[in-house]
C-alpha atoms as a PDB file:
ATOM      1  CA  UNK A   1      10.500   4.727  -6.767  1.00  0.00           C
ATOM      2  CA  UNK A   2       7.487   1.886  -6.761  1.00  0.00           C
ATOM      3  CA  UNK A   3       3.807   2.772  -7.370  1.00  0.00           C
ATOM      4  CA  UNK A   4       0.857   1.042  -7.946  1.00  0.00           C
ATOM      5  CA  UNK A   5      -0.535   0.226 -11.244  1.00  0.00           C
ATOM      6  CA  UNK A   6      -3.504   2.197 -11.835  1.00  0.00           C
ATOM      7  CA  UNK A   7      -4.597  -0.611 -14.644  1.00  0.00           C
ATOM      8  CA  UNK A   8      -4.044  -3.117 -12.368  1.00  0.00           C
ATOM      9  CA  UNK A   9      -6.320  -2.244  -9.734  1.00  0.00           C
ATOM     10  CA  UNK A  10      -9.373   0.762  -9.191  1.00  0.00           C
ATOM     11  CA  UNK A  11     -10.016   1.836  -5.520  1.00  0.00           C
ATOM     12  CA  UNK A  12     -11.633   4.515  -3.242  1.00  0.00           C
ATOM     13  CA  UNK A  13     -11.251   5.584   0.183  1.00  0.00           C
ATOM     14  CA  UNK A  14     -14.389   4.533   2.241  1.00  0.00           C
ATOM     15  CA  UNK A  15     -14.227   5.289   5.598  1.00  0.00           C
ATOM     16  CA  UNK A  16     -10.409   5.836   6.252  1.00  0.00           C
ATOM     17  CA  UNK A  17     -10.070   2.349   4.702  1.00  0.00           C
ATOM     18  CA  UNK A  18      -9.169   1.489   1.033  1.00  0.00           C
ATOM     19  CA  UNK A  19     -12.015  -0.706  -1.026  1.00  0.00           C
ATOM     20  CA  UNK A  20     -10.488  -2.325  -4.475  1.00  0.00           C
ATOM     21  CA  UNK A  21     -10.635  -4.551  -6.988  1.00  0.00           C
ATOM     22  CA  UNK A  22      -8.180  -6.239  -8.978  1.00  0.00           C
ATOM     23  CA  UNK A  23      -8.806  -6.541 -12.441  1.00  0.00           C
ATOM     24  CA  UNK A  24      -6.894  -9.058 -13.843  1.00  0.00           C
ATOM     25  CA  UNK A  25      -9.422 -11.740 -11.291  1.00  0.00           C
ATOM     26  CA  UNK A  26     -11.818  -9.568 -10.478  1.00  0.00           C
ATOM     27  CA  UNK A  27     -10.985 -10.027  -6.786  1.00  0.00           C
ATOM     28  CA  UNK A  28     -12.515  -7.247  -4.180  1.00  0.00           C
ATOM     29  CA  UNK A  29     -10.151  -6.207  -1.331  1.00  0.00           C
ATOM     30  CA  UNK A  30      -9.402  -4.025   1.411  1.00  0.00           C
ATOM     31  CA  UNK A  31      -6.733  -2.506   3.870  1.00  0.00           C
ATOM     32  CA  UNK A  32      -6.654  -1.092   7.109  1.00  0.00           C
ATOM     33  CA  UNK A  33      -6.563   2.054   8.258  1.00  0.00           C
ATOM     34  CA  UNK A  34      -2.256   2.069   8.660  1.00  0.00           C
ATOM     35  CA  UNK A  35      -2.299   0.170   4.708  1.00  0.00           C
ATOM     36  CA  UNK A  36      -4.503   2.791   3.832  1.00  0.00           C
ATOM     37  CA  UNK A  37      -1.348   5.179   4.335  1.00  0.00           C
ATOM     38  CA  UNK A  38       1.329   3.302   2.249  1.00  0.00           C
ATOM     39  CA  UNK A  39      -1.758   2.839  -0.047  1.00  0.00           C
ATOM     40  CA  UNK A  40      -2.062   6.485  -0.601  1.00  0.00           C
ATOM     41  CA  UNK A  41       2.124   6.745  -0.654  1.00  0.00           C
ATOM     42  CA  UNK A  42       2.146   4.563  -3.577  1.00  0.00           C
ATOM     43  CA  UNK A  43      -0.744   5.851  -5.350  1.00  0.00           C
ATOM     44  CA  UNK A  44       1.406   8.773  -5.836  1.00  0.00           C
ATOM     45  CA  UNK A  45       4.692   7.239  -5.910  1.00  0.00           C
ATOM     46  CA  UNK A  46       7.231   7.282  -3.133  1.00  0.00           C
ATOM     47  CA  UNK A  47       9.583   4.745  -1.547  1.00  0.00           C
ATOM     48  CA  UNK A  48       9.879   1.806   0.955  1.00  0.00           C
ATOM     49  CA  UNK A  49      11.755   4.192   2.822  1.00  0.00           C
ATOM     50  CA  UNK A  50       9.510   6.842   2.516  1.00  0.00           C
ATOM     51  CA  UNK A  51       6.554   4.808   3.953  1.00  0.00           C
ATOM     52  CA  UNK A  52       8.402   3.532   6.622  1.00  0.00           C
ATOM     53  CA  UNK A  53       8.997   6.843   8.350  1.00  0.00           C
ATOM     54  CA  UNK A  54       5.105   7.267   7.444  1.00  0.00           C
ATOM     55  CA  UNK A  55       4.400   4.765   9.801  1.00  0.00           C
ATOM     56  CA  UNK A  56       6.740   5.972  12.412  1.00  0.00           C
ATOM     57  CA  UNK A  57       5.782   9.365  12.389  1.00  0.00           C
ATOM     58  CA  UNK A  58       1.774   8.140  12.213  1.00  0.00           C
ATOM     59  CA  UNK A  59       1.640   5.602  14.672  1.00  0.00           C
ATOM     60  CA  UNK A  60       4.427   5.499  16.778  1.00  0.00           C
ATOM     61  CA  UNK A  61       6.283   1.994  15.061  1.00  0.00           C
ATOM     62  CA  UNK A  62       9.369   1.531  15.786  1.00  0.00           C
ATOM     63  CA  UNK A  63      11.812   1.667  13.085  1.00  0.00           C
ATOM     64  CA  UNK A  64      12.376  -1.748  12.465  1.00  0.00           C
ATOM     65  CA  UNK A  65       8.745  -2.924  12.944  1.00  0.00           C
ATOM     66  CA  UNK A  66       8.358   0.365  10.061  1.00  0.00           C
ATOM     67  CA  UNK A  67      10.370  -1.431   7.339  1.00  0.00           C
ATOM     68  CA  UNK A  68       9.099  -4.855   8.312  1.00  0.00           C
ATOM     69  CA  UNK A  69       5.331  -4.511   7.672  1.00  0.00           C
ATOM     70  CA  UNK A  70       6.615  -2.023   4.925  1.00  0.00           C
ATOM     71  CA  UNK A  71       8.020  -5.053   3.353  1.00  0.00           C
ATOM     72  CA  UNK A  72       5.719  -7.561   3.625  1.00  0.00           C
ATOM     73  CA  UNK A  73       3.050  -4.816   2.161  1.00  0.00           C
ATOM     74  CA  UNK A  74       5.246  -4.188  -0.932  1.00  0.00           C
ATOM     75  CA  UNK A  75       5.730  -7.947  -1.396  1.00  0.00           C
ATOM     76  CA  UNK A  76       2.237  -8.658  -0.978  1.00  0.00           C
ATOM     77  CA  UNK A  77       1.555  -6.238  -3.543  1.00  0.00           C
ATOM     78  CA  UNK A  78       4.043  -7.176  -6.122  1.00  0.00           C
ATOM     79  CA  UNK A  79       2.897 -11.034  -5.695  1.00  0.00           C
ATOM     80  CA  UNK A  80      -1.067  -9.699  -6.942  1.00  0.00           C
ATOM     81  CA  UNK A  81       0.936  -7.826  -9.502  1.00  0.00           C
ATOM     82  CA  UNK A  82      -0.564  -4.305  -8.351  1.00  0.00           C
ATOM     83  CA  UNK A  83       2.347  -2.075  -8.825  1.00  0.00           C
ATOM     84  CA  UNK A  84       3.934  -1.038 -11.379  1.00  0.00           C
ATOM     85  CA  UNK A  85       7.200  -2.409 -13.398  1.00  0.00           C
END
């Protein structure tokens, strides 16, 4: 199970879209409307698995293409140090 780290980042919803900021460098972000998704997955706690068919089911990915961007999001993530341990 991975999640993000509610004291490593605060966000809303604005618009279908996620708005943040990290806190540890006070860096603003954002993420589309498909991140906003696996954003919202995490919040709560799920797993890569769990977002991939998320995206499939959503917007019609492939399966493959799924777990791909579902990758590269987590691993984004963990390299900002935004989920949790």
């Amino acid at each position: 199970m991975i999640r993000l780290d509610p004291k490593a980042a605060a966000w809303r919803s604005v618009d279908g879209e996620v708005v943040g900021l990290a806190l540890a460098d006070s860096e603003y972000f954002t993420v589309n409307e498909s991140a906003t998704l696996l954003w919202d997955m995490l919040a709560r706690g799920t797993t890569e698995q769990a977002m991939a068919a998320g995206l499939v089911e959503r917007y019609g990915l492939d399966e493959a293409a799924a777990k791909a961007d579902v990758r590269a999001f987590v691993a984004a993530l963990k390299e900002r140090g935004l989920l949790d341990a």
